[in-house]
PDB file of N, CA and C in Angstrom:
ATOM      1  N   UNK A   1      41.913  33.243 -32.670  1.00  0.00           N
ATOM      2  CA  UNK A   1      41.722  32.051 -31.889  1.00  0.00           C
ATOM      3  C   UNK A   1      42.056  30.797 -32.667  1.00  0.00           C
ATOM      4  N   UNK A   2      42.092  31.030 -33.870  1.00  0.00           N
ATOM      5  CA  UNK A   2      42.461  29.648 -34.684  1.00  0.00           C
ATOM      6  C   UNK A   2      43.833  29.239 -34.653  1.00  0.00           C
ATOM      7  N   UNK A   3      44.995  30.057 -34.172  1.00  0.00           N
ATOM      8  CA  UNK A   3      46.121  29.821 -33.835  1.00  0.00           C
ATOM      9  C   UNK A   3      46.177  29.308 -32.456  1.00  0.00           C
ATOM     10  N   UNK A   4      45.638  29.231 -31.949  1.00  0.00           N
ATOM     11  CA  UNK A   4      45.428  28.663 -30.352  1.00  0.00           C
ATOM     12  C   UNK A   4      45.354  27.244 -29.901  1.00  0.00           C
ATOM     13  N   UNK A   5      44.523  26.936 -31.335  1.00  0.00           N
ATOM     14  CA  UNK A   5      44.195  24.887 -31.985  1.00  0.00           C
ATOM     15  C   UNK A   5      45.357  24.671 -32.107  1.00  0.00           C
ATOM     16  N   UNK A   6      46.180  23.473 -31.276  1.00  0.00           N
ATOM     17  CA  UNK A   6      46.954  22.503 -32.368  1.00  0.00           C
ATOM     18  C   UNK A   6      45.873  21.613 -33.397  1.00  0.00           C
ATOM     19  N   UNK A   7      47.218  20.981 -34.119  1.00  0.00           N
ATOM     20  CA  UNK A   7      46.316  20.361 -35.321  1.00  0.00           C
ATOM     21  C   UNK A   7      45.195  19.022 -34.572  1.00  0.00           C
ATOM     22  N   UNK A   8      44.362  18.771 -35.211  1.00  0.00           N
ATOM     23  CA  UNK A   8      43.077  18.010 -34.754  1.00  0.00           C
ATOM     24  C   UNK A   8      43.745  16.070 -34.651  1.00  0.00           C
ATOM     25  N   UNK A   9      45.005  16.367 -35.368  1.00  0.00           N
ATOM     26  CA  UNK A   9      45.557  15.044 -35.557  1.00  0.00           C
ATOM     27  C   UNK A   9      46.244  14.477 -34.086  1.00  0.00           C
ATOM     28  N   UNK A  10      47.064  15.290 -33.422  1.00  0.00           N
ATOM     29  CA  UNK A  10      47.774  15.337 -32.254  1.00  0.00           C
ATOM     30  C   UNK A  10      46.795  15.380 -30.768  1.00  0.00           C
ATOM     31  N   UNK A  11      47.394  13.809 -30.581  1.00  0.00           N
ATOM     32  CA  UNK A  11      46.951  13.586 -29.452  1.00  0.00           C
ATOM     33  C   UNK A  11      45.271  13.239 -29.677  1.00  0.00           C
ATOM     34  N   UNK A  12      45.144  12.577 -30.726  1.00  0.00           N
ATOM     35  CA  UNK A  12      43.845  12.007 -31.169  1.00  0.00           C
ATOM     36  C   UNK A  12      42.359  13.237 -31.057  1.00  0.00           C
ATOM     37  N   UNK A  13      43.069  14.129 -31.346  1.00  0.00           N
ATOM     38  CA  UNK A  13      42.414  15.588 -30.613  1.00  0.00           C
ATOM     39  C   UNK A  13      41.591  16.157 -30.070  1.00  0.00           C
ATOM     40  N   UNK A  14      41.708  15.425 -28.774  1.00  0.00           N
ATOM     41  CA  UNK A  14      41.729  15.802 -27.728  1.00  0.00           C
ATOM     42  C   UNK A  14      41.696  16.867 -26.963  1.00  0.00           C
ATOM     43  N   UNK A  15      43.443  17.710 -27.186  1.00  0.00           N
ATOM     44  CA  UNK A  15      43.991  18.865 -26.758  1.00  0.00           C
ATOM     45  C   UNK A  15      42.877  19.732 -27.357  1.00  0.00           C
ATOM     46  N   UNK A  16      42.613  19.239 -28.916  1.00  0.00           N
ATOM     47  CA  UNK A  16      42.301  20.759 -29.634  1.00  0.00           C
ATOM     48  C   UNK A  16      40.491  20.605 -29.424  1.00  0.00           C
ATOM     49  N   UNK A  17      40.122  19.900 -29.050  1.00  0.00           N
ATOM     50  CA  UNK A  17      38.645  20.107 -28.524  1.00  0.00           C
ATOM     51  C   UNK A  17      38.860  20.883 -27.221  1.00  0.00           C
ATOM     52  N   UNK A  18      39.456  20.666 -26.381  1.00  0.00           N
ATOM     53  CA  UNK A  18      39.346  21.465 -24.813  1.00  0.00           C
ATOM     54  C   UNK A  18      39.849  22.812 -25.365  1.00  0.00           C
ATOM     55  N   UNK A  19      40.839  23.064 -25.659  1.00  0.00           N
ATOM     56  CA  UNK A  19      41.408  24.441 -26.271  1.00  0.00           C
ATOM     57  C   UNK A  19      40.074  25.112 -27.031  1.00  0.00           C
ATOM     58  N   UNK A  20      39.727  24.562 -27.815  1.00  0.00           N
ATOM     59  CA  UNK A  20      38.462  25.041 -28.769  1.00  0.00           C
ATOM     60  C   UNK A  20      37.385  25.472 -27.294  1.00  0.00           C
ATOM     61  N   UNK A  21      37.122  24.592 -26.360  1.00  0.00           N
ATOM     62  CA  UNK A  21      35.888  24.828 -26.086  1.00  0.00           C
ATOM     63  C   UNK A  21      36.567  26.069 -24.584  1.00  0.00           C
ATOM     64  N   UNK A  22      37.834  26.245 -24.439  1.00  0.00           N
ATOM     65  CA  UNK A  22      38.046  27.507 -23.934  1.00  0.00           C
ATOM     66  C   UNK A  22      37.968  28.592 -24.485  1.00  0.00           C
ATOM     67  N   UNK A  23      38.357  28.701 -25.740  1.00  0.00           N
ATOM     68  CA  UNK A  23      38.216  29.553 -26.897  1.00  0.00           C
ATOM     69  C   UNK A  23      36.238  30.590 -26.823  1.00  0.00           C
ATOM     70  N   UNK A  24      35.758  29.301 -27.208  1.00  0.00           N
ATOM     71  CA  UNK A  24      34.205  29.396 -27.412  1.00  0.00           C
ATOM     72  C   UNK A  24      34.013  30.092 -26.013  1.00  0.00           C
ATOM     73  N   UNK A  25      34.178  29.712 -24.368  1.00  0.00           N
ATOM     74  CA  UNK A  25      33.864  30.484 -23.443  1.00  0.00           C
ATOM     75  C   UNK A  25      34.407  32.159 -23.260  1.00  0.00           C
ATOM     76  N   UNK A  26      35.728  32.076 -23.745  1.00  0.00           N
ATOM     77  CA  UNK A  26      36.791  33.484 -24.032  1.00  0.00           C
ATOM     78  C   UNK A  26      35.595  34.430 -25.046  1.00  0.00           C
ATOM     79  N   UNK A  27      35.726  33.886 -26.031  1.00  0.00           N
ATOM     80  CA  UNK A  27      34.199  34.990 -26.836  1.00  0.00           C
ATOM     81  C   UNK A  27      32.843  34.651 -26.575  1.00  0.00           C
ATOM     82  N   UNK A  28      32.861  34.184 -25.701  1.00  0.00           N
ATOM     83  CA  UNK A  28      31.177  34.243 -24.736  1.00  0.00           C
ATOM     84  C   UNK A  28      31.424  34.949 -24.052  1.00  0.00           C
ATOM     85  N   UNK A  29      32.333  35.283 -23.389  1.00  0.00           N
ATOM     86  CA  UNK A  29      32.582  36.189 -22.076  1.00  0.00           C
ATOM     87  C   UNK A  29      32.649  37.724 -22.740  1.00  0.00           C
ATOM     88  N   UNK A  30      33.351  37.916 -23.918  1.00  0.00           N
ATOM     89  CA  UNK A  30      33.622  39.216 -24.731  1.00  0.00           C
ATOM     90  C   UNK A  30      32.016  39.917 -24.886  1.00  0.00           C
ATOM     91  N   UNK A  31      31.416  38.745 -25.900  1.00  0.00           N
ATOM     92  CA  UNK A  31      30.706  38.851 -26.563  1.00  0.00           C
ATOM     93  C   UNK A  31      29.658  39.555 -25.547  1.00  0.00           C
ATOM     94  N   UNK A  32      29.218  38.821 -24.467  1.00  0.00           N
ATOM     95  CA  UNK A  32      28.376  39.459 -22.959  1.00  0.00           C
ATOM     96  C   UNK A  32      29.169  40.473 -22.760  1.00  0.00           C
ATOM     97  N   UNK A  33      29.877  40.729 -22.438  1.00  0.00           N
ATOM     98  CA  UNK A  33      30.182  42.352 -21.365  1.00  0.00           C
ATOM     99  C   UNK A  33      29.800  43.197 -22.732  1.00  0.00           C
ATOM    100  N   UNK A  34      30.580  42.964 -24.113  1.00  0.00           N
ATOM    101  CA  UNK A  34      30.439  43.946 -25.045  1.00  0.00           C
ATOM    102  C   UNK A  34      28.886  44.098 -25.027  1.00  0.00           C
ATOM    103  N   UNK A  35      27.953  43.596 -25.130  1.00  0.00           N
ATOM    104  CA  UNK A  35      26.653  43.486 -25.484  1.00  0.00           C
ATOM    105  C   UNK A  35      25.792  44.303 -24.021  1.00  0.00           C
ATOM    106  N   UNK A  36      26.627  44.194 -23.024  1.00  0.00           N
ATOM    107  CA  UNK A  36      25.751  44.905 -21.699  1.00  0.00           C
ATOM    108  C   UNK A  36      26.509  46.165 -21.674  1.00  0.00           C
ATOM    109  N   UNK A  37      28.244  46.492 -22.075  1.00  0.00           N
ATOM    110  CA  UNK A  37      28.703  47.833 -21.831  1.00  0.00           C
ATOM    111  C   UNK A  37      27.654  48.344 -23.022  1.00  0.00           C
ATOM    112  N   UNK A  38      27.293  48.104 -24.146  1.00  0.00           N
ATOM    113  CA  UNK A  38      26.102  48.712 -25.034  1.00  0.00           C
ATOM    114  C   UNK A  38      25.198  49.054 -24.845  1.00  0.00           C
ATOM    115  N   UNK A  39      24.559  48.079 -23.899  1.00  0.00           N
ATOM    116  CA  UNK A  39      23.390  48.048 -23.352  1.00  0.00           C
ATOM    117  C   UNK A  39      23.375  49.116 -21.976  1.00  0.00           C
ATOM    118  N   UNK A  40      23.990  49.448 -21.396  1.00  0.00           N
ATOM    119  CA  UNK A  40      24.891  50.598 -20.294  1.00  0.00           C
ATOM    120  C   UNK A  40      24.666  51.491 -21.015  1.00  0.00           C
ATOM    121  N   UNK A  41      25.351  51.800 -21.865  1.00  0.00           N
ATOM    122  CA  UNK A  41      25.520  53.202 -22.429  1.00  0.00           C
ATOM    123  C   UNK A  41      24.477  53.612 -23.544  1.00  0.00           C
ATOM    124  N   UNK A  42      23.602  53.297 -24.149  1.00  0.00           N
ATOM    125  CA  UNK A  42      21.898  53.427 -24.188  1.00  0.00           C
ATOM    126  C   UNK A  42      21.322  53.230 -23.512  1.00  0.00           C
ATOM    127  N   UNK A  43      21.049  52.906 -22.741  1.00  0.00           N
ATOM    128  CA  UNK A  43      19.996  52.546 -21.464  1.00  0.00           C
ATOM    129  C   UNK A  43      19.303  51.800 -20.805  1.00  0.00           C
ATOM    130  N   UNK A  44      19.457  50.588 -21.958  1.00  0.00           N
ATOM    131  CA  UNK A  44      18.626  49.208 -22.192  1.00  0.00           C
ATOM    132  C   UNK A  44      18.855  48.188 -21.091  1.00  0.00           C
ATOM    133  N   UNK A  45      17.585  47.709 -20.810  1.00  0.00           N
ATOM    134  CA  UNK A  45      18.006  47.199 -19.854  1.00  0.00           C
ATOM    135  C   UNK A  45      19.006  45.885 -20.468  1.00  0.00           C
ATOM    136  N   UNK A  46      19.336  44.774 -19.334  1.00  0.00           N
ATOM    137  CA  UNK A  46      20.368  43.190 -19.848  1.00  0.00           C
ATOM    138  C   UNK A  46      19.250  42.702 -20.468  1.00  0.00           C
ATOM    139  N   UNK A  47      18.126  42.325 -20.076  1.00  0.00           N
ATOM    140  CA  UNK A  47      17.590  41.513 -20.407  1.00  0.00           C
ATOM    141  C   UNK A  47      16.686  41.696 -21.693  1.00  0.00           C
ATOM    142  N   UNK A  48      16.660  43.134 -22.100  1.00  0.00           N
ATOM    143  CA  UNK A  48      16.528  43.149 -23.710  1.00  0.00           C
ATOM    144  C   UNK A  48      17.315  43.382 -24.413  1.00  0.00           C
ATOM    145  N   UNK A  49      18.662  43.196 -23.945  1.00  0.00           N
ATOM    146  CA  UNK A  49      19.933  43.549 -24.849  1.00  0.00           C
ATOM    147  C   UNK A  49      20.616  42.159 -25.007  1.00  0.00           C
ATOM    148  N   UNK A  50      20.386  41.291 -23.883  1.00  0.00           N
ATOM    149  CA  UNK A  50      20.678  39.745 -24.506  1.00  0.00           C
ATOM    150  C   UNK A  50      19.624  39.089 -25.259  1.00  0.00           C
ATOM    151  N   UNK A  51      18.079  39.234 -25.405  1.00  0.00           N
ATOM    152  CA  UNK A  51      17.068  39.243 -26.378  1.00  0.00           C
ATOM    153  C   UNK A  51      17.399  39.739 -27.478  1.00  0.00           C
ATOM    154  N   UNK A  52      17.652  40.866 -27.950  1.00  0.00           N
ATOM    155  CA  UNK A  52      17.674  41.369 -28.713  1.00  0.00           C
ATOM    156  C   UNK A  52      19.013  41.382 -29.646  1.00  0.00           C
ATOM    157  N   UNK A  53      20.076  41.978 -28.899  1.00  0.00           N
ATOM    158  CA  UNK A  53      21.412  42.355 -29.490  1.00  0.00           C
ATOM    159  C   UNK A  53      21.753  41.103 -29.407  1.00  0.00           C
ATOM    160  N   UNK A  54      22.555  40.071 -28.400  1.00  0.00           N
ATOM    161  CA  UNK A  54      23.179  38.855 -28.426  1.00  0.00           C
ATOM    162  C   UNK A  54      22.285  37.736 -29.778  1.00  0.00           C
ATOM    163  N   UNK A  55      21.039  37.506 -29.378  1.00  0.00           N
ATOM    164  CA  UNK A  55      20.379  36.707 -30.374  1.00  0.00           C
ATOM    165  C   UNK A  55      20.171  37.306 -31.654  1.00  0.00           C
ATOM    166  N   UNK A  56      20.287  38.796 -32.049  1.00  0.00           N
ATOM    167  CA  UNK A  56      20.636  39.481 -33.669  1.00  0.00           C
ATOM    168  C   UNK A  56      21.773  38.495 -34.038  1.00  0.00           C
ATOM    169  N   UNK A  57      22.988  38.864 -32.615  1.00  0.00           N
ATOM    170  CA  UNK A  57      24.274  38.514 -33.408  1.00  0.00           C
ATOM    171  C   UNK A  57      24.269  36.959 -33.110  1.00  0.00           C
ATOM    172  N   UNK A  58      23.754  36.279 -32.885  1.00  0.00           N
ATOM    173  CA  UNK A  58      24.036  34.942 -33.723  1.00  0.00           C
ATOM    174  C   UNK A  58      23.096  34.018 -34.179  1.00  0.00           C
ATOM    175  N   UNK A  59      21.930  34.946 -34.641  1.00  0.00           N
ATOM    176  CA  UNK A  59      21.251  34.257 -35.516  1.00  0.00           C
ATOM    177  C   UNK A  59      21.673  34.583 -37.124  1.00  0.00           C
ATOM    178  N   UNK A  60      21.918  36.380 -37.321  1.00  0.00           N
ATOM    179  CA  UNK A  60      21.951  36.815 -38.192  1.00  0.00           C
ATOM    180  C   UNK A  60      22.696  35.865 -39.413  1.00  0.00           C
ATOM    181  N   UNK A  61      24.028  35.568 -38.368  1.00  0.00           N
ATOM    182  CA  UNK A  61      25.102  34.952 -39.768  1.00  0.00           C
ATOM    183  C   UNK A  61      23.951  33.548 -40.284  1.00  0.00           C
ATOM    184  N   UNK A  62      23.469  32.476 -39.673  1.00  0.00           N
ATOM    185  CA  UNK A  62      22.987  31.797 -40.066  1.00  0.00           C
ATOM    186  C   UNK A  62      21.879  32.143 -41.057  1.00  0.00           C
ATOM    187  N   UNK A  63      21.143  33.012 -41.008  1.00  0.00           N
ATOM    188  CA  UNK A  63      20.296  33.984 -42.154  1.00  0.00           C
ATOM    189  C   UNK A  63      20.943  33.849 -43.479  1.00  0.00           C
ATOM    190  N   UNK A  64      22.428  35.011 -42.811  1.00  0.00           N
ATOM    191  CA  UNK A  64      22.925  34.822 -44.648  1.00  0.00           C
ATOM    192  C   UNK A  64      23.190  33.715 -45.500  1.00  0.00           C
ATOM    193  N   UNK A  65      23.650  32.785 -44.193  1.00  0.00           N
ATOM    194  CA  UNK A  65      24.081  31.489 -44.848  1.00  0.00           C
ATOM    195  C   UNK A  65      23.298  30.957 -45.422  1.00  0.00           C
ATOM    196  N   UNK A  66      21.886  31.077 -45.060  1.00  0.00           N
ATOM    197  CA  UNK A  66      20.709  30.148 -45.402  1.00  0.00           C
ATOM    198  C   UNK A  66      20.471  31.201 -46.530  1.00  0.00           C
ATOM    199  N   UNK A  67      20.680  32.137 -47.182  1.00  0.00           N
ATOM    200  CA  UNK A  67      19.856  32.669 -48.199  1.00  0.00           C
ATOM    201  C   UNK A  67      20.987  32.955 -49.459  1.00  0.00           C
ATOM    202  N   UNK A  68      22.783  32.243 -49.026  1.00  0.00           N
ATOM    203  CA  UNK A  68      23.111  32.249 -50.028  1.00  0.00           C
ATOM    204  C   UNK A  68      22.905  30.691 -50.154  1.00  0.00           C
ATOM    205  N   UNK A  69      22.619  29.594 -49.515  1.00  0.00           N
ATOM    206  CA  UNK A  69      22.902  27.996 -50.118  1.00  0.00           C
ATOM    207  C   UNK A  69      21.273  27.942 -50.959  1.00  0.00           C
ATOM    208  N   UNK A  70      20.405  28.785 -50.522  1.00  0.00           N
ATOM    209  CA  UNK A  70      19.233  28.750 -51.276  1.00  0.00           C
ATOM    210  C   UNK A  70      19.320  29.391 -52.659  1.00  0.00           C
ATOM    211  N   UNK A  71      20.028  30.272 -52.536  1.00  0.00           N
ATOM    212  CA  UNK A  71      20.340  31.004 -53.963  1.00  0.00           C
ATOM    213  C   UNK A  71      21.507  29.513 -54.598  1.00  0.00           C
ATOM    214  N   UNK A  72      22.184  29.504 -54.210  1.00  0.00           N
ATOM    215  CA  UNK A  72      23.655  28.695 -55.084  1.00  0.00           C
ATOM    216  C   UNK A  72      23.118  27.471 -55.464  1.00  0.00           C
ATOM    217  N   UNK A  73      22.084  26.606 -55.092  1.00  0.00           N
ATOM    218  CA  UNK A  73      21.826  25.538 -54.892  1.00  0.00           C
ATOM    219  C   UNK A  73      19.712  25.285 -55.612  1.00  0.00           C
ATOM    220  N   UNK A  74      19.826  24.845 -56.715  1.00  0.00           N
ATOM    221  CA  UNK A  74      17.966  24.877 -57.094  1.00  0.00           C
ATOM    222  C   UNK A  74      17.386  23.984 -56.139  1.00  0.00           C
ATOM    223  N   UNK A  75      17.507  23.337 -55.508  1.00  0.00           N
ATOM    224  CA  UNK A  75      16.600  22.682 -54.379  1.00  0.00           C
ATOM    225  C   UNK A  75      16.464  23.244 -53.241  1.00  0.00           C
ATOM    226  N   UNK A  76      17.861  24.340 -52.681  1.00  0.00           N
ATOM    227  CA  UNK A  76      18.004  24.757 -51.926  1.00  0.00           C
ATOM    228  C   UNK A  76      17.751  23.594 -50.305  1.00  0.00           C
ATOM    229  N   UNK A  77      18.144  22.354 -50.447  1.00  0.00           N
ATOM    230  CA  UNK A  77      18.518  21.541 -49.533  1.00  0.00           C
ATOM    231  C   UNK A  77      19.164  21.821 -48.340  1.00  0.00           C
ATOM    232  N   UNK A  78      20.361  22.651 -48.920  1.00  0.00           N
ATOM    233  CA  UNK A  78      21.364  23.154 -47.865  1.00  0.00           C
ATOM    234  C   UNK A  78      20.782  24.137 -47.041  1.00  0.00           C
ATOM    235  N   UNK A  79      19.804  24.619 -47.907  1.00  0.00           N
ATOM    236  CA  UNK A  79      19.121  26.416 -47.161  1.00  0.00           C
ATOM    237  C   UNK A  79      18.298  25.444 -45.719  1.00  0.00           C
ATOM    238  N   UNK A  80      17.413  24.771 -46.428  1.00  0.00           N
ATOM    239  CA  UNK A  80      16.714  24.011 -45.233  1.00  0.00           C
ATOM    240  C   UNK A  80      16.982  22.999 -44.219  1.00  0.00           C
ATOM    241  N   UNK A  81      18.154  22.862 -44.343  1.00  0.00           N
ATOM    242  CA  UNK A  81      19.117  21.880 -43.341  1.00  0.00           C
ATOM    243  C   UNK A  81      19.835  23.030 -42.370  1.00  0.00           C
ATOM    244  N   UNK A  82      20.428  24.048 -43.105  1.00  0.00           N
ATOM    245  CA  UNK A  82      20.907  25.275 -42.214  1.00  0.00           C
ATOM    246  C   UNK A  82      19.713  25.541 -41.259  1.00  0.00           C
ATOM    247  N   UNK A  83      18.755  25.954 -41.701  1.00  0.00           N
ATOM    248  CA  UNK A  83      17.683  26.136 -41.071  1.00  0.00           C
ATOM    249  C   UNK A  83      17.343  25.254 -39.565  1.00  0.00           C
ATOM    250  N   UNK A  84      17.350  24.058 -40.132  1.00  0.00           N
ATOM    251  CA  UNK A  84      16.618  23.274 -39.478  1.00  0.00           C
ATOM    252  C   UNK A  84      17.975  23.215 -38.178  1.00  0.00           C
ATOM    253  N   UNK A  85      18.772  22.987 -38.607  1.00  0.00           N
ATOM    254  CA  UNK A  85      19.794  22.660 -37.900  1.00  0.00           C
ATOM    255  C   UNK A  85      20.260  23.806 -36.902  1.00  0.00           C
ATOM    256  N   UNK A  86      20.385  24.694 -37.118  1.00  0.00           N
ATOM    257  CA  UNK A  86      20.732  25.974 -36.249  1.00  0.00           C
ATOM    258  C   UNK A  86      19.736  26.316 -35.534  1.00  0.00           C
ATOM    259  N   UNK A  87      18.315  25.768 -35.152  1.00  0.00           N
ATOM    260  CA  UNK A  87      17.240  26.064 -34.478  1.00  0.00           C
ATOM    261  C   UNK A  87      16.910  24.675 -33.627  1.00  0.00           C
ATOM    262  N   UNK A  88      17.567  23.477 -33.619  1.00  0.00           N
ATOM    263  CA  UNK A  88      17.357  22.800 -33.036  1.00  0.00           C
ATOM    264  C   UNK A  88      17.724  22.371 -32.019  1.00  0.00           C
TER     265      UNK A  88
END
């Protein structure tokens, strides 16, 4: 999908925000069917498979992120701004 952006410069970017935010709906749409054909084929119902599975997968990455800027960093500033910021 990153080939899909023109550059952010063209057309005061514009283009590449709307493109981006078709992008973002294109793997929202993936991301749901993949997460309910899963949820189909174990047994689960939608509504604990978008609880569960959808919110694993996008909290998780923010986790790692937050527990390597806490490691890389002795104040770990960044850990608690990730934090704060991805929950708000």
């Amino acid at each position: 999908f990153a080939l899909a952006n023109p550059p952010a410069a063209y057309r005061g970017g514009a283009i590449t925000f709307f493109t981006s935010l078709v992008c973002i709906g294109v793997l929202t749409a993936i991301v749901a069917d993949l997460a309910g054909i899963l949820g189909c084929v174990a047994g689960i119902p939608d509504p604990v498979t978008a609880i569960t599975l959808v919110a694993l997968g996008t909290s998780l990455p923010d986790t790692f992120a937050s527990k390597i800027a806490a490691e890389n960093e002795p104040t770990a500033d960044a850990s608690i701004t990730n934090v704060t910021g991805s929950n708000s």
